[in-house]
Protein backbone atom coordinates (compact mmCIF):
# COMPACT_ATOMS: atom_id res chain seq x y z
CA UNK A 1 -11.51 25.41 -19.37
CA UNK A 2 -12.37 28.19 -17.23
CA UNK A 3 -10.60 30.33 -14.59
CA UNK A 4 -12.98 28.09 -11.88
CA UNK A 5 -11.88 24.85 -12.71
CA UNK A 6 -7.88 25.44 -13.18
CA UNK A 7 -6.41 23.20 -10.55
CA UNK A 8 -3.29 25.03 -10.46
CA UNK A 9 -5.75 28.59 -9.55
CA UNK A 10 -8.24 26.70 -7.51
CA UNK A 11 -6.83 26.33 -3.02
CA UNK A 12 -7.96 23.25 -1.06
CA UNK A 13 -7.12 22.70 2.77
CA UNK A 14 -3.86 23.94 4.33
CA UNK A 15 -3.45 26.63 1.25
CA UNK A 16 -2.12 24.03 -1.54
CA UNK A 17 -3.55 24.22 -5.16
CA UNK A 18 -5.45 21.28 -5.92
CA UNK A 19 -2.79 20.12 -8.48
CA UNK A 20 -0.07 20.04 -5.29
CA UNK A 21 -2.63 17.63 -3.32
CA UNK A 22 -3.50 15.70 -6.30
CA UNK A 23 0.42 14.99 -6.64
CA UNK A 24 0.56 14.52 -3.04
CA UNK A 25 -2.11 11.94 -3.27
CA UNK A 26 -0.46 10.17 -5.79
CA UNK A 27 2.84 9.94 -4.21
CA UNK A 28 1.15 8.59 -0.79
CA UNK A 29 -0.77 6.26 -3.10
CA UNK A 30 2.74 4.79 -4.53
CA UNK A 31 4.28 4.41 -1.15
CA UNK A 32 0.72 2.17 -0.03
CA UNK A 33 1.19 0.19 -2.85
CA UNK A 34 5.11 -0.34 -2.07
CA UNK A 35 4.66 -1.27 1.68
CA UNK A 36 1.68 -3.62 0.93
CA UNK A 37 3.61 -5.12 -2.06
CA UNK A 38 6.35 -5.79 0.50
CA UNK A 39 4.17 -7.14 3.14
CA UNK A 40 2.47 -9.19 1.15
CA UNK A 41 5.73 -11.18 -0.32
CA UNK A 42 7.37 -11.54 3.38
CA UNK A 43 3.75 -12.49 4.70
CA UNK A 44 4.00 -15.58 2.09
CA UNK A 45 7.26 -16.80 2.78
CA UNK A 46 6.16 -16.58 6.25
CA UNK A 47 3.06 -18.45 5.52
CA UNK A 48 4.79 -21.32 3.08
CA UNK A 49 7.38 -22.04 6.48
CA UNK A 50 4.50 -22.25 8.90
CA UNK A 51 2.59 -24.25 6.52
CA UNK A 52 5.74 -26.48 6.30
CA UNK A 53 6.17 -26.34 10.23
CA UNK A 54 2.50 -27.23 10.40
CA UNK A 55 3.09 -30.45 8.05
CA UNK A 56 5.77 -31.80 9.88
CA UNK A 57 4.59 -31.20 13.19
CA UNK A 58 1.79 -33.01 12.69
CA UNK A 59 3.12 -35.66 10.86
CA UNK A 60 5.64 -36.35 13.84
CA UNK A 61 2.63 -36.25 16.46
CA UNK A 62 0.68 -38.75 14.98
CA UNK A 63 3.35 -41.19 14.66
């Protein structure tokens, strides 16, 4: 490996070595993945109840 292509040597945007933005990357990656884990489980209990709603509504209006 040469001096050029050390990431802890080499300065992107805002004065960070590129190994400090790949970790930051990483770490906002993780969070993503948390929140949209977490939206996605309340987003299907949400969608079993209105499927359930749904059902019975629309059994009782066509009685």
């Amino acid at each position: 490996m040469t001096d050029n292509s050390d990431p802890d040597k080499l300065k992107g945007p805002g004065g960070l070595t590129l190994r400090q933005i790949h970790e930051q990357v990483q770490k906002s990656v993780e969070r993503d993945r948390e929140e949209q884990a977490a939206r996605n489980t309340s987003a299907a209990r949400r969608g079993k109840w209105q499927r359930w709603v749904r059902y019975v509504w629309g059994r009782s209006g066509r009685r």
